[in-house]
N, C-alpha and C. Protein backbone atom coordinates (compact mmCIF):
# COMPACT_ATOMS: atom_id res chain seq x y z
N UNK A 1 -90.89 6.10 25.11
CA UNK A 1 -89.87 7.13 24.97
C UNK A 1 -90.52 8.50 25.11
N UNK A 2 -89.96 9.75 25.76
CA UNK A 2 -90.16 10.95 25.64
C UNK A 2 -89.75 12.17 24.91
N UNK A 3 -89.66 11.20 23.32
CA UNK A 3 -88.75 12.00 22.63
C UNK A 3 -90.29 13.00 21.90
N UNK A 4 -89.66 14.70 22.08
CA UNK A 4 -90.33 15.77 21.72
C UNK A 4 -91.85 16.25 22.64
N UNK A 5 -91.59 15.66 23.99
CA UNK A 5 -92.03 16.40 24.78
C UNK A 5 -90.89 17.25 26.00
N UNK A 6 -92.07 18.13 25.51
CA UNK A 6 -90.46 19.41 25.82
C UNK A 6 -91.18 20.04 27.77
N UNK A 7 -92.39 19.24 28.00
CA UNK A 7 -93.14 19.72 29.74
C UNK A 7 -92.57 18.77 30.80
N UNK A 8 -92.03 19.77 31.98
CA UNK A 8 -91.22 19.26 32.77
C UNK A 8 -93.05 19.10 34.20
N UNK A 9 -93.06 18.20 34.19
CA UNK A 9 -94.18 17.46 35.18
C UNK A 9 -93.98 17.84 36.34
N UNK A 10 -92.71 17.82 36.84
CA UNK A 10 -92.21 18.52 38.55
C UNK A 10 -93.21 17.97 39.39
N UNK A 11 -93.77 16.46 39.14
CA UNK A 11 -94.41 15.87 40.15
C UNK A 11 -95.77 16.23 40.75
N UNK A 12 -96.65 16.41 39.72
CA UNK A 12 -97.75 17.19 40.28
C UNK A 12 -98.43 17.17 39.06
N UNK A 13 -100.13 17.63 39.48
CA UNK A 13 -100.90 17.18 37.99
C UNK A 13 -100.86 18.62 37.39
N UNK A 14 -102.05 18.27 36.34
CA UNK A 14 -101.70 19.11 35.20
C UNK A 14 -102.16 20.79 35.96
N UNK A 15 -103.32 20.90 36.63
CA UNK A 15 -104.23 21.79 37.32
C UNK A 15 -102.98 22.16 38.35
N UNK A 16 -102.38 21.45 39.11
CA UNK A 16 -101.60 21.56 39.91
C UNK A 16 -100.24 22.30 39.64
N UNK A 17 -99.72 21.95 38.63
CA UNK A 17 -98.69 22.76 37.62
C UNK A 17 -99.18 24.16 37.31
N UNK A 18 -100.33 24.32 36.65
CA UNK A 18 -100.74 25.14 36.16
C UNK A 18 -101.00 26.44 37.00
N UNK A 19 -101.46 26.12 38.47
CA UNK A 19 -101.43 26.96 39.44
C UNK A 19 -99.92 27.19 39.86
N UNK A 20 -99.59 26.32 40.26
CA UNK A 20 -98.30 26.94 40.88
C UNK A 20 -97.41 27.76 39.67
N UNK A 21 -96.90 27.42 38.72
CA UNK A 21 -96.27 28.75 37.57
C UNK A 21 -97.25 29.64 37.40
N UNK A 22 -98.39 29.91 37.79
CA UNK A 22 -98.99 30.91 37.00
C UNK A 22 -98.57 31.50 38.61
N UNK A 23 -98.43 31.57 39.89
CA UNK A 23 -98.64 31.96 41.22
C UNK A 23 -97.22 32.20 41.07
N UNK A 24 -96.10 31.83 40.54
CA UNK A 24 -94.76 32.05 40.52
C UNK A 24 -94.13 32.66 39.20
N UNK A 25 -95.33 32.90 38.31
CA UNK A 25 -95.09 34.15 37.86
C UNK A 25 -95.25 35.21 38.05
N UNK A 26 -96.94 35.31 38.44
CA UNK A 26 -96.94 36.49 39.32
C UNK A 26 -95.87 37.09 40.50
N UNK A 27 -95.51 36.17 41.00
CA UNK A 27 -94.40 36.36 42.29
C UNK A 27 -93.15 37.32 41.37
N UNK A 28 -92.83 36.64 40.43
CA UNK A 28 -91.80 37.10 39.70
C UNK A 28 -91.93 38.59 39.04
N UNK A 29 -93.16 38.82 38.50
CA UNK A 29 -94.11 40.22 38.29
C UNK A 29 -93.46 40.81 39.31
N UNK A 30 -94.15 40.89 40.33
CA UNK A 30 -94.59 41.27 41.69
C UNK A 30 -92.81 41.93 42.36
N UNK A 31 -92.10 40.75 42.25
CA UNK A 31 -90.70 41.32 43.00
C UNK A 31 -89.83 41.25 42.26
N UNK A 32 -89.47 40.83 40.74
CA UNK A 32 -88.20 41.19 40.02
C UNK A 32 -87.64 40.23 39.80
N UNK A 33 -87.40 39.31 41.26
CA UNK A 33 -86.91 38.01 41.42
C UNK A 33 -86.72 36.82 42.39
N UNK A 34 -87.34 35.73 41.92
CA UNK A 34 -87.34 35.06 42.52
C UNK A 34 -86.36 33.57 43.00
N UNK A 35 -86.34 33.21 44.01
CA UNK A 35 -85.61 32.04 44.30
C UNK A 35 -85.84 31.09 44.44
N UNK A 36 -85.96 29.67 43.70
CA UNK A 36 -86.75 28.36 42.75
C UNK A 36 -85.57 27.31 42.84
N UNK A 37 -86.18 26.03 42.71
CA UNK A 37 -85.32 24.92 41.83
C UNK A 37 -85.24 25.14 40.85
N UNK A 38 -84.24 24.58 40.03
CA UNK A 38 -83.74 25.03 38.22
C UNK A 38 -84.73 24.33 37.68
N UNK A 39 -85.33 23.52 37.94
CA UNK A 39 -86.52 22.90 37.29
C UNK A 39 -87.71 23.46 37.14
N UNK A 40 -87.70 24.02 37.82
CA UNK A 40 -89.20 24.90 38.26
C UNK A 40 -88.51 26.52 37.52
N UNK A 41 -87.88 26.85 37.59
CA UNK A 41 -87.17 28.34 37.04
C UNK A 41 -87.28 28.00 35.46
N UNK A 42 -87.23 26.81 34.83
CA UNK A 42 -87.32 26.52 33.79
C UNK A 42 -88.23 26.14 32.72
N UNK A 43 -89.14 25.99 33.35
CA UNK A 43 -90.63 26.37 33.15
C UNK A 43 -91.38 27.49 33.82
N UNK A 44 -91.00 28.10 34.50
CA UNK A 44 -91.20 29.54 34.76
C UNK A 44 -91.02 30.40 33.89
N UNK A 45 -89.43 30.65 33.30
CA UNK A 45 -89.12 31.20 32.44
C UNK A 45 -89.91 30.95 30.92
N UNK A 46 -90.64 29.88 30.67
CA UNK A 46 -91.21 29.35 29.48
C UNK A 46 -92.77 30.36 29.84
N UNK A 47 -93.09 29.99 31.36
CA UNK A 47 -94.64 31.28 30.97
C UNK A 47 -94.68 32.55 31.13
N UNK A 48 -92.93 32.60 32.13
CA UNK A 48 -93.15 34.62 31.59
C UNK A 48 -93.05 35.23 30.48
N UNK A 49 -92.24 34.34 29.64
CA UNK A 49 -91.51 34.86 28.67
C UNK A 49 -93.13 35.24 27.34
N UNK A 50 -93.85 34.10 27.46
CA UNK A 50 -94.81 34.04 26.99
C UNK A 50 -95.77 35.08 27.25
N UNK A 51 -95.75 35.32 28.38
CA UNK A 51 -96.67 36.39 29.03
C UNK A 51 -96.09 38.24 28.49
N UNK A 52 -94.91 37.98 28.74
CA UNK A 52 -94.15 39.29 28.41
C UNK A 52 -94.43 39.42 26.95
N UNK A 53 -94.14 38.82 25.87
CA UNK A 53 -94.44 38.48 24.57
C UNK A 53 -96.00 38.98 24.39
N UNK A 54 -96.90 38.40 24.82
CA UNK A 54 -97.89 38.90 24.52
C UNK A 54 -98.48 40.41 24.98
N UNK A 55 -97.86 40.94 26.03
CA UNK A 55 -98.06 42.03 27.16
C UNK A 55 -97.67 43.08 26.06
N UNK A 56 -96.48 42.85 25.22
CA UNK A 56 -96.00 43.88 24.79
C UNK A 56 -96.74 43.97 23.40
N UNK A 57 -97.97 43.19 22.93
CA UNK A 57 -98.61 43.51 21.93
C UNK A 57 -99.41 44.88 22.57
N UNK A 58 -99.97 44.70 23.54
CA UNK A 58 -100.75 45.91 24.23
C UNK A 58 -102.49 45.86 23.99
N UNK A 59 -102.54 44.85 23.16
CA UNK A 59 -104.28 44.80 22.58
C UNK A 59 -105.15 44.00 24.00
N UNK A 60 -106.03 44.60 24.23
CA UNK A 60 -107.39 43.84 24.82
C UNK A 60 -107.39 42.56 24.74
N UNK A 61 -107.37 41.96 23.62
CA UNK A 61 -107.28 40.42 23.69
C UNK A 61 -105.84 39.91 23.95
N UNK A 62 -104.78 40.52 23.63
CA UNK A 62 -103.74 39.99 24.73
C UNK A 62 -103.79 39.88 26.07
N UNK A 63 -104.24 41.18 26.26
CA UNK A 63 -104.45 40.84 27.96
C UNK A 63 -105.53 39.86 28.56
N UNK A 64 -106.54 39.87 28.43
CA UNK A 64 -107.27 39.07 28.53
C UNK A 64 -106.85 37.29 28.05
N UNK A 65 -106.05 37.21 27.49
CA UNK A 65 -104.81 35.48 27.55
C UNK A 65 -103.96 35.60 28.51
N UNK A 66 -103.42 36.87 28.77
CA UNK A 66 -102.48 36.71 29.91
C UNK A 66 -103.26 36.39 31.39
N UNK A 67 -104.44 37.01 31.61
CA UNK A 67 -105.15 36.93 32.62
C UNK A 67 -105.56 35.61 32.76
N UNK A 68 -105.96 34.96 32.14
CA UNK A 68 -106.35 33.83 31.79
C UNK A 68 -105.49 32.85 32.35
N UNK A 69 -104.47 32.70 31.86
CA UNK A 69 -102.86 32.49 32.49
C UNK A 69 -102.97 32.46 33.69
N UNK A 70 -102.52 33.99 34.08
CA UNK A 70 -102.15 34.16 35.16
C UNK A 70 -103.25 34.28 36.28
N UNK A 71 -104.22 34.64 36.13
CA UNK A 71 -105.82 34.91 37.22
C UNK A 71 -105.58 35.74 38.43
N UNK A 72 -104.23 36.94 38.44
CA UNK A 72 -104.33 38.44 39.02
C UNK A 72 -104.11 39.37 38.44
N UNK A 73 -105.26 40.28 38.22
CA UNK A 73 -105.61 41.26 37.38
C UNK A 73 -104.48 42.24 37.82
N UNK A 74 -104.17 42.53 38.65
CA UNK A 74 -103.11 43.07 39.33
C UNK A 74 -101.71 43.29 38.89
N UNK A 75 -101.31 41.91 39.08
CA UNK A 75 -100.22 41.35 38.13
C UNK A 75 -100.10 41.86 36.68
N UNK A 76 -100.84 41.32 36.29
CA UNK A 76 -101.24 41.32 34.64
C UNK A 76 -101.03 42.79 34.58
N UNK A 77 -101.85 44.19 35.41
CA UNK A 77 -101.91 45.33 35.07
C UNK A 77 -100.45 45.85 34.97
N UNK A 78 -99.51 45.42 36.10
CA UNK A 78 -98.13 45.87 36.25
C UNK A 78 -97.59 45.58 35.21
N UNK A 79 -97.46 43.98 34.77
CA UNK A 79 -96.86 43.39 33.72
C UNK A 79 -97.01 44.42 32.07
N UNK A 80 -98.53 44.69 31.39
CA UNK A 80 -98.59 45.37 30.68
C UNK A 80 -97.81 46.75 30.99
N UNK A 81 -97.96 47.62 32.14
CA UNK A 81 -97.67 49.31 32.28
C UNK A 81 -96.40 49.35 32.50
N UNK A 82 -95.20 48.34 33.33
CA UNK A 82 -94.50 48.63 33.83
C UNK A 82 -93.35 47.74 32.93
N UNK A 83 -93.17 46.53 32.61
CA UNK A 83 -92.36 45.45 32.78
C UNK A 83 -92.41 45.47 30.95
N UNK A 84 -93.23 45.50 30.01
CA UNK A 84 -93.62 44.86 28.92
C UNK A 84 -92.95 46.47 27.74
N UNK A 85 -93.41 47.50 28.56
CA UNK A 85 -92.77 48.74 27.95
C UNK A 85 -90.82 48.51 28.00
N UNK A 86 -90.57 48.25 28.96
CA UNK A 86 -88.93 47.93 28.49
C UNK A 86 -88.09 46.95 27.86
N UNK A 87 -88.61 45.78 27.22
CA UNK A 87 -88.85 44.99 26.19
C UNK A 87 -89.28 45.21 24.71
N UNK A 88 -89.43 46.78 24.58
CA UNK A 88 -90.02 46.70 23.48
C UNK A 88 -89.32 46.18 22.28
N UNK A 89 -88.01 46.57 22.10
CA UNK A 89 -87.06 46.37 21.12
C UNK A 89 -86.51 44.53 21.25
N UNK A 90 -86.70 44.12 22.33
CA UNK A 90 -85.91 42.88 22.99
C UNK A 90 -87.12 41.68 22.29
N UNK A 91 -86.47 40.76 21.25
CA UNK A 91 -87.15 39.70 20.85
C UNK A 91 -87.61 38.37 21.36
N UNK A 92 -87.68 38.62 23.05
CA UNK A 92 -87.38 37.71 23.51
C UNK A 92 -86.08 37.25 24.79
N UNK A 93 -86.39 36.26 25.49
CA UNK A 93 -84.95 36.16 26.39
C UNK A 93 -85.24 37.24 27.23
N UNK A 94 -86.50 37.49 28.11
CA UNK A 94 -86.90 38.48 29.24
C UNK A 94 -86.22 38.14 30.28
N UNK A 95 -86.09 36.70 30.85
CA UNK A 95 -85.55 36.09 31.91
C UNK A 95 -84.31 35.88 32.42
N UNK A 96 -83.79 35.89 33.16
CA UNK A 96 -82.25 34.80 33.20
C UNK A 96 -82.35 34.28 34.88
N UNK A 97 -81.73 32.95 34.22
CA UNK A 97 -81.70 32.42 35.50
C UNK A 97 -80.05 31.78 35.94
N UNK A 98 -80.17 32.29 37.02
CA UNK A 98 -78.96 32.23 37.77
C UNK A 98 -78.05 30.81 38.85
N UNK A 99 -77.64 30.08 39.12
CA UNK A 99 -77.60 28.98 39.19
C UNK A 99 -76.67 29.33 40.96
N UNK A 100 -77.46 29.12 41.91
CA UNK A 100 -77.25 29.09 43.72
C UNK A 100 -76.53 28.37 44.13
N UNK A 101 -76.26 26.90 43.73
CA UNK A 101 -75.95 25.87 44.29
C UNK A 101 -77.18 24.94 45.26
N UNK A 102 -76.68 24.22 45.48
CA UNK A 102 -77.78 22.79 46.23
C UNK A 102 -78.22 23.58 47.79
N UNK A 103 -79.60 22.65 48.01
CA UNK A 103 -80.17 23.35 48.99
C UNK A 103 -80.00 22.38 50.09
N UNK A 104 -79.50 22.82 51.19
CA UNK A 104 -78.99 22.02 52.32
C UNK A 104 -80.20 20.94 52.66
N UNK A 105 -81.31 20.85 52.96
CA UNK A 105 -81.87 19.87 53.39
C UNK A 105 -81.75 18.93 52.56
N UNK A 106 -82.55 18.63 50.61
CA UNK A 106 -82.82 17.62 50.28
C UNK A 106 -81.59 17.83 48.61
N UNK A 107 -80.67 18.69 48.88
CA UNK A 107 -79.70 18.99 47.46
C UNK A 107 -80.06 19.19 46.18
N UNK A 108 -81.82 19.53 46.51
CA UNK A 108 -82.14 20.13 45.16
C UNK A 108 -81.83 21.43 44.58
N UNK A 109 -81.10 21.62 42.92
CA UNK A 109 -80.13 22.09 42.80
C UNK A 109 -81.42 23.51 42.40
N UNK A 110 -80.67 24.86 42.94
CA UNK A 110 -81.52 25.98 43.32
C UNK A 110 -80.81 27.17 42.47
N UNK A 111 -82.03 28.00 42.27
CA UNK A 111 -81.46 28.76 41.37
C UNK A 111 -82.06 30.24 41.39
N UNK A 112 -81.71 31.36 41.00
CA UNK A 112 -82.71 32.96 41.35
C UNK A 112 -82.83 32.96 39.59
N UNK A 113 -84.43 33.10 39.34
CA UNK A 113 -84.91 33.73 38.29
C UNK A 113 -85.25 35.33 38.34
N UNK A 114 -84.69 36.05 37.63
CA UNK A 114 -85.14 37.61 37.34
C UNK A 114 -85.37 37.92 35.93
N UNK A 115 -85.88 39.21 35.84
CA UNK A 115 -86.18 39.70 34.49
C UNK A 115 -84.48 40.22 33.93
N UNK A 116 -84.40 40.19 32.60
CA UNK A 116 -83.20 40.77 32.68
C UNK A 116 -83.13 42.49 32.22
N UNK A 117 -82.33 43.57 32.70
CA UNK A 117 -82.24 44.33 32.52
C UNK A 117 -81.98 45.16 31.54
N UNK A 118 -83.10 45.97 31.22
CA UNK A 118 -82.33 47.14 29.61
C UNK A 118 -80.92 47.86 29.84
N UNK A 119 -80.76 48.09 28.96
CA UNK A 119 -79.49 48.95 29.04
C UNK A 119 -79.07 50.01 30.12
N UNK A 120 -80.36 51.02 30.36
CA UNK A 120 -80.25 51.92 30.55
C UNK A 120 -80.32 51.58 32.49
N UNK A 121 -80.83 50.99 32.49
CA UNK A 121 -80.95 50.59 34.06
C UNK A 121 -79.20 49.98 34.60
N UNK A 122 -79.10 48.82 33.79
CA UNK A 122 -77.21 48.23 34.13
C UNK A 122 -76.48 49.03 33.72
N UNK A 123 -76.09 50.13 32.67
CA UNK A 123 -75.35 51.45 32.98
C UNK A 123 -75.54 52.16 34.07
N UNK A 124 -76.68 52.41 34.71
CA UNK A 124 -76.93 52.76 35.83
C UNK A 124 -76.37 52.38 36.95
N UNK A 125 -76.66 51.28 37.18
CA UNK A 125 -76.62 50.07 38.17
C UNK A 125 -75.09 50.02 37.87
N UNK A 126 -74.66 50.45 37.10
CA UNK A 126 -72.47 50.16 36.91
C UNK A 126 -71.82 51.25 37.40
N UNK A 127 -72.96 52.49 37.16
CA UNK A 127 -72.37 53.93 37.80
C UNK A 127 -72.14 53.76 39.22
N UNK A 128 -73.20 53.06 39.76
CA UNK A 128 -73.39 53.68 41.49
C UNK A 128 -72.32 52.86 41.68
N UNK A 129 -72.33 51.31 40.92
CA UNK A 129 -71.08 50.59 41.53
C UNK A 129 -69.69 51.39 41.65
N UNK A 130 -69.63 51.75 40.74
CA UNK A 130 -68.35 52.61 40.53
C UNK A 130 -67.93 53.82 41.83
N UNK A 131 -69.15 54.31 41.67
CA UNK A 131 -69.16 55.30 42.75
C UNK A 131 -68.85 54.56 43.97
N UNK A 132 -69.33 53.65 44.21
CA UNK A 132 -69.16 52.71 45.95
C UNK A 132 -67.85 52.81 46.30
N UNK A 133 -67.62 51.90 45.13
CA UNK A 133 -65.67 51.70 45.24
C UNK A 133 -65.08 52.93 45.24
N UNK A 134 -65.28 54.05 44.77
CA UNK A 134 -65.08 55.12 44.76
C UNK A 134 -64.68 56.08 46.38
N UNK A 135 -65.56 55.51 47.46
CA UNK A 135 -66.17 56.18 48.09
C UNK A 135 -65.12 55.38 49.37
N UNK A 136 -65.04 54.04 48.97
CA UNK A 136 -64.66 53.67 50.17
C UNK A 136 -63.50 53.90 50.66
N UNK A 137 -63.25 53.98 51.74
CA UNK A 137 -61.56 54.78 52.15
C UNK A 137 -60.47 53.42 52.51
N UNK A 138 -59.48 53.55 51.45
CA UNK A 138 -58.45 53.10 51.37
C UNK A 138 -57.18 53.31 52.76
N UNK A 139 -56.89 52.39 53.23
CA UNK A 139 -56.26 52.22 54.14
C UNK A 139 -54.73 51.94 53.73
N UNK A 140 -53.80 53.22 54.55
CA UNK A 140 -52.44 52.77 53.88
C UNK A 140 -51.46 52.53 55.02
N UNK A 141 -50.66 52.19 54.70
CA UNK A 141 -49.21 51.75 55.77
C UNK A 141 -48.72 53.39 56.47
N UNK A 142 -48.30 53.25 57.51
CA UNK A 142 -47.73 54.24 57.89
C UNK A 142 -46.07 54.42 56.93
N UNK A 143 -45.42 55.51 56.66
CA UNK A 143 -44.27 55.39 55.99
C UNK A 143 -43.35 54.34 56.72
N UNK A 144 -42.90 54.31 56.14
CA UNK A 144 -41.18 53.44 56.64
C UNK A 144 -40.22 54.72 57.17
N UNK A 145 -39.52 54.29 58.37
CA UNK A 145 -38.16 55.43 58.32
C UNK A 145 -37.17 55.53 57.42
N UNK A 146 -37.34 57.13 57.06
CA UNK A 146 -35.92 57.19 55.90
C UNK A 146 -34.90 56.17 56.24
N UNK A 147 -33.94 56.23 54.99
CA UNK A 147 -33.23 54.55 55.03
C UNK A 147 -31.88 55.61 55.40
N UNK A 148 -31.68 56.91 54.80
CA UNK A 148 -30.46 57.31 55.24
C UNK A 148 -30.83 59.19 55.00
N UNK A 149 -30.98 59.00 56.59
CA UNK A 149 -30.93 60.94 56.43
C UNK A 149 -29.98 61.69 55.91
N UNK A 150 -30.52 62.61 55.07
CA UNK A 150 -28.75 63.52 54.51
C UNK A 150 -28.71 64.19 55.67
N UNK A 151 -29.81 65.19 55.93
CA UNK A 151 -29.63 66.24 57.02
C UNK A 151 -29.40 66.09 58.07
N UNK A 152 -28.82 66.77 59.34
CA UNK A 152 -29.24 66.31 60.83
C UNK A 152 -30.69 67.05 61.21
N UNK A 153 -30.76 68.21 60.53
CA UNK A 153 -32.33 68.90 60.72
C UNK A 153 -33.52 67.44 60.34
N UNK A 154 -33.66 66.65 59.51
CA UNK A 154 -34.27 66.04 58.88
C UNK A 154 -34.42 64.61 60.47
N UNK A 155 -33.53 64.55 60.73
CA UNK A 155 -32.75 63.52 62.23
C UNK A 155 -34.11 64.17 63.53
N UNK A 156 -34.00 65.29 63.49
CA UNK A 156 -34.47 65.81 64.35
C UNK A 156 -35.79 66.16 64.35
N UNK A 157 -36.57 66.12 63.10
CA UNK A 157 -37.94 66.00 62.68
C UNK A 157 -38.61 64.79 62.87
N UNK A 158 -37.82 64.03 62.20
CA UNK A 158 -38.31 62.43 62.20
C UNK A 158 -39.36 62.19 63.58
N UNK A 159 -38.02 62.39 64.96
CA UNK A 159 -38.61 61.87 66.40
C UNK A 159 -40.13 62.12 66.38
N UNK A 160 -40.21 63.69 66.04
CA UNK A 160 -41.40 64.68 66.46
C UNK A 160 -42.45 64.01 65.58
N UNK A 161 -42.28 63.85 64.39
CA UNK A 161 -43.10 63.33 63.81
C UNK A 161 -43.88 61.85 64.10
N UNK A 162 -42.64 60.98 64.72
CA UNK A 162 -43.32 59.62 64.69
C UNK A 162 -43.73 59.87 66.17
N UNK A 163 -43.63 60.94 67.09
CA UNK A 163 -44.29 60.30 68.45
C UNK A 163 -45.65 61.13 68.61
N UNK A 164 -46.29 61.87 67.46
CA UNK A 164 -48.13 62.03 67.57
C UNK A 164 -48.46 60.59 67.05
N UNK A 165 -47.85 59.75 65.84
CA UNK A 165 -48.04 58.84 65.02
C UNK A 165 -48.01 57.44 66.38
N UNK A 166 -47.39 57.64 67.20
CA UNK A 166 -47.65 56.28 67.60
C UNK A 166 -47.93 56.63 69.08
N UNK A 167 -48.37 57.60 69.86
CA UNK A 167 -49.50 58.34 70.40
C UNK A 167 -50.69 57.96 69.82
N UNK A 168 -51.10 57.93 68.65
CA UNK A 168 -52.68 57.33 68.00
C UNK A 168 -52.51 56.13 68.16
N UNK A 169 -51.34 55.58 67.40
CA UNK A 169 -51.66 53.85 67.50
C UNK A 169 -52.13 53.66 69.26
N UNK A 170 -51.27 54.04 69.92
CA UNK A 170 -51.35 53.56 71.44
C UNK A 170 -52.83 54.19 71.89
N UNK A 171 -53.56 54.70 71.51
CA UNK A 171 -54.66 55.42 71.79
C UNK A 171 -55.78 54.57 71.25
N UNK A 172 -55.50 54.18 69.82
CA UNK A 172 -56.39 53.31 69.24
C UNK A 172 -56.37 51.88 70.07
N UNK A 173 -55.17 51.27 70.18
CA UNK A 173 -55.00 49.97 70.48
C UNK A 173 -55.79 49.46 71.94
N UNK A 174 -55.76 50.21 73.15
CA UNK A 174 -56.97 50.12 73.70
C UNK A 174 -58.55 50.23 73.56
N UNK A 175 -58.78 51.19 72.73
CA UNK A 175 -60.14 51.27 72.25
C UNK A 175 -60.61 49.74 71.40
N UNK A 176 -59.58 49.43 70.57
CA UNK A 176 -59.91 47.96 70.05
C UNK A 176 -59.89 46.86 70.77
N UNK A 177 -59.31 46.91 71.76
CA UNK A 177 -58.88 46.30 72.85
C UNK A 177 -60.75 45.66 73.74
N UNK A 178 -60.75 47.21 74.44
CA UNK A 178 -62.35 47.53 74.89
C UNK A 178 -63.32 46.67 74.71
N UNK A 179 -64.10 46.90 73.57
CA UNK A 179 -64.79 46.34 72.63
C UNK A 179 -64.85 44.28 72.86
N UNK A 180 -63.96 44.31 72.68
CA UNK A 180 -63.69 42.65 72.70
C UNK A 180 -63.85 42.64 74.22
N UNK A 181 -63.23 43.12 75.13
CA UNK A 181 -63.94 42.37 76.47
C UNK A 181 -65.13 42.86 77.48
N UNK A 182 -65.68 43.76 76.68
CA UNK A 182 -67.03 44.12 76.34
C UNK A 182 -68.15 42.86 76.62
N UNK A 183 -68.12 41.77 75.53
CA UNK A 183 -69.13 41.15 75.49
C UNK A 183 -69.09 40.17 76.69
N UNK A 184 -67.59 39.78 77.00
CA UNK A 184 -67.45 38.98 77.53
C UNK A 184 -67.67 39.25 79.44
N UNK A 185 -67.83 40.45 79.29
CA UNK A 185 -68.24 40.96 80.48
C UNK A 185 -70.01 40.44 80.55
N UNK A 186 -70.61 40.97 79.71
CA UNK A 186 -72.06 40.86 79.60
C UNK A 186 -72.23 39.10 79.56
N UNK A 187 -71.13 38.30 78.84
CA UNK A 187 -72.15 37.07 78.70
C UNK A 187 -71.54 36.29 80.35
N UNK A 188 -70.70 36.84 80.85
CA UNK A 188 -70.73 36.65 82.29
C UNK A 188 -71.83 36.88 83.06
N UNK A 189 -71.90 37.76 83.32
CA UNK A 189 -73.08 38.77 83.84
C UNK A 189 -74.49 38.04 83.31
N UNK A 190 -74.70 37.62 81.96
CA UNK A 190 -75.64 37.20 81.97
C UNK A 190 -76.12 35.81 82.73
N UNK A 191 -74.76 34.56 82.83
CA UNK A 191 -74.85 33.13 83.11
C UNK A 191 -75.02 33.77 84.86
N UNK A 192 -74.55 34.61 85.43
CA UNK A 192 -74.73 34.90 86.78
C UNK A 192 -75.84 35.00 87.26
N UNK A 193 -76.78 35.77 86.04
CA UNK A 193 -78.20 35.71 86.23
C UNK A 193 -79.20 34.93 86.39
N UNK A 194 -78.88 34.01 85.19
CA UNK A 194 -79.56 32.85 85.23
C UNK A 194 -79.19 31.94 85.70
N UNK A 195 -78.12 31.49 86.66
CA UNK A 195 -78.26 30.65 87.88
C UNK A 195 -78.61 31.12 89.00
């Protein structure tokens, strides 16, 4: 029975394990986030978290276990200066992992591990969103024709008005037009070539 062993083997020896999470933590250091099987993200998350934990003691002999660990001084340096300072208050739970769906060749089920974000960064990161949507230009219907003119002045505006309005449409509608037999010109042109 494997009751209260809590190490996921992922098919490979112990040396062999040991390199690859320590090489896919660094990766994770290195870019923020990475894209894994949930199996492997799940013991990933078990040595960053560990690593971050100790990073944020800040002592000499922490680092020197993390290095140990991990074996790029590099890494390790970012991890302490950059990554371990915004955790300070956070007890833990550095990671989250995100769940992709199955991977077309062999349906092993795939997943993106990242660090998770302080506050001050996803308020951030909610502003610009905001702003995007903000920004993008809303597309509306042309009016409808009044349903019942009072005026005859009002009769006589209308015309003037809708014939710049559908002057553009008719202006646009070729230009969209264009475009589409565009390519089909070129992938002619191209099969002409190559026979």
């Amino acid at each position: 029975m494997r009751h209260r062993k809590h190490t996921f083997k992922i098919g490979r020896t112990s040396a062999h394990r040991r390199a690859m999470l320590a090489n896919a933590v660094c990766s994770l250091i290195e870019h923020g986030r990475i894209t894994t099987t949930l199996v492997k993200a799940k013991e990933i998350r078990r040595v960053a978290d560990k690593a971050v934990t100790q990073a944020k003691k800040g002592t000499l002999h922490a680092r020197r276990l993390v290095i140990a660990d991990l074996h790029q001084v590099d890494k390790v340096g970012k991890l302490f200066s950059e990554i371990a300072p915004k955790y300070k208050e956070r007890q833990g739970g550095y990671t989250r992992i995100i769940k992709l769906g199955r991977r077309l060749g062999d349906a092993a089920e795939m997943c993106l591990i990242e660090f998770v974000e302080d506050d001050a960064t996803a308020a951030a990161r909610g502003k610009i969103r905001k702003e995007a949507k903000k920004t993008v230009p809303e597309t509306t219907a042309a009016p409808a024709e009044p349903e019942a003119p009072a005026e005859p002045e009002a009769e006589a505006a209308a015309p003037e008005a809708e014939a710049p309005a559908e002057a553009e449409a008719e202006a646009a509608a070729p230009e969209a037009e264009a475009p589409a037999e565009a390519p089909a010109e070129t992938e002619t042109e191209t099969t002409k070539t190559e026979a």
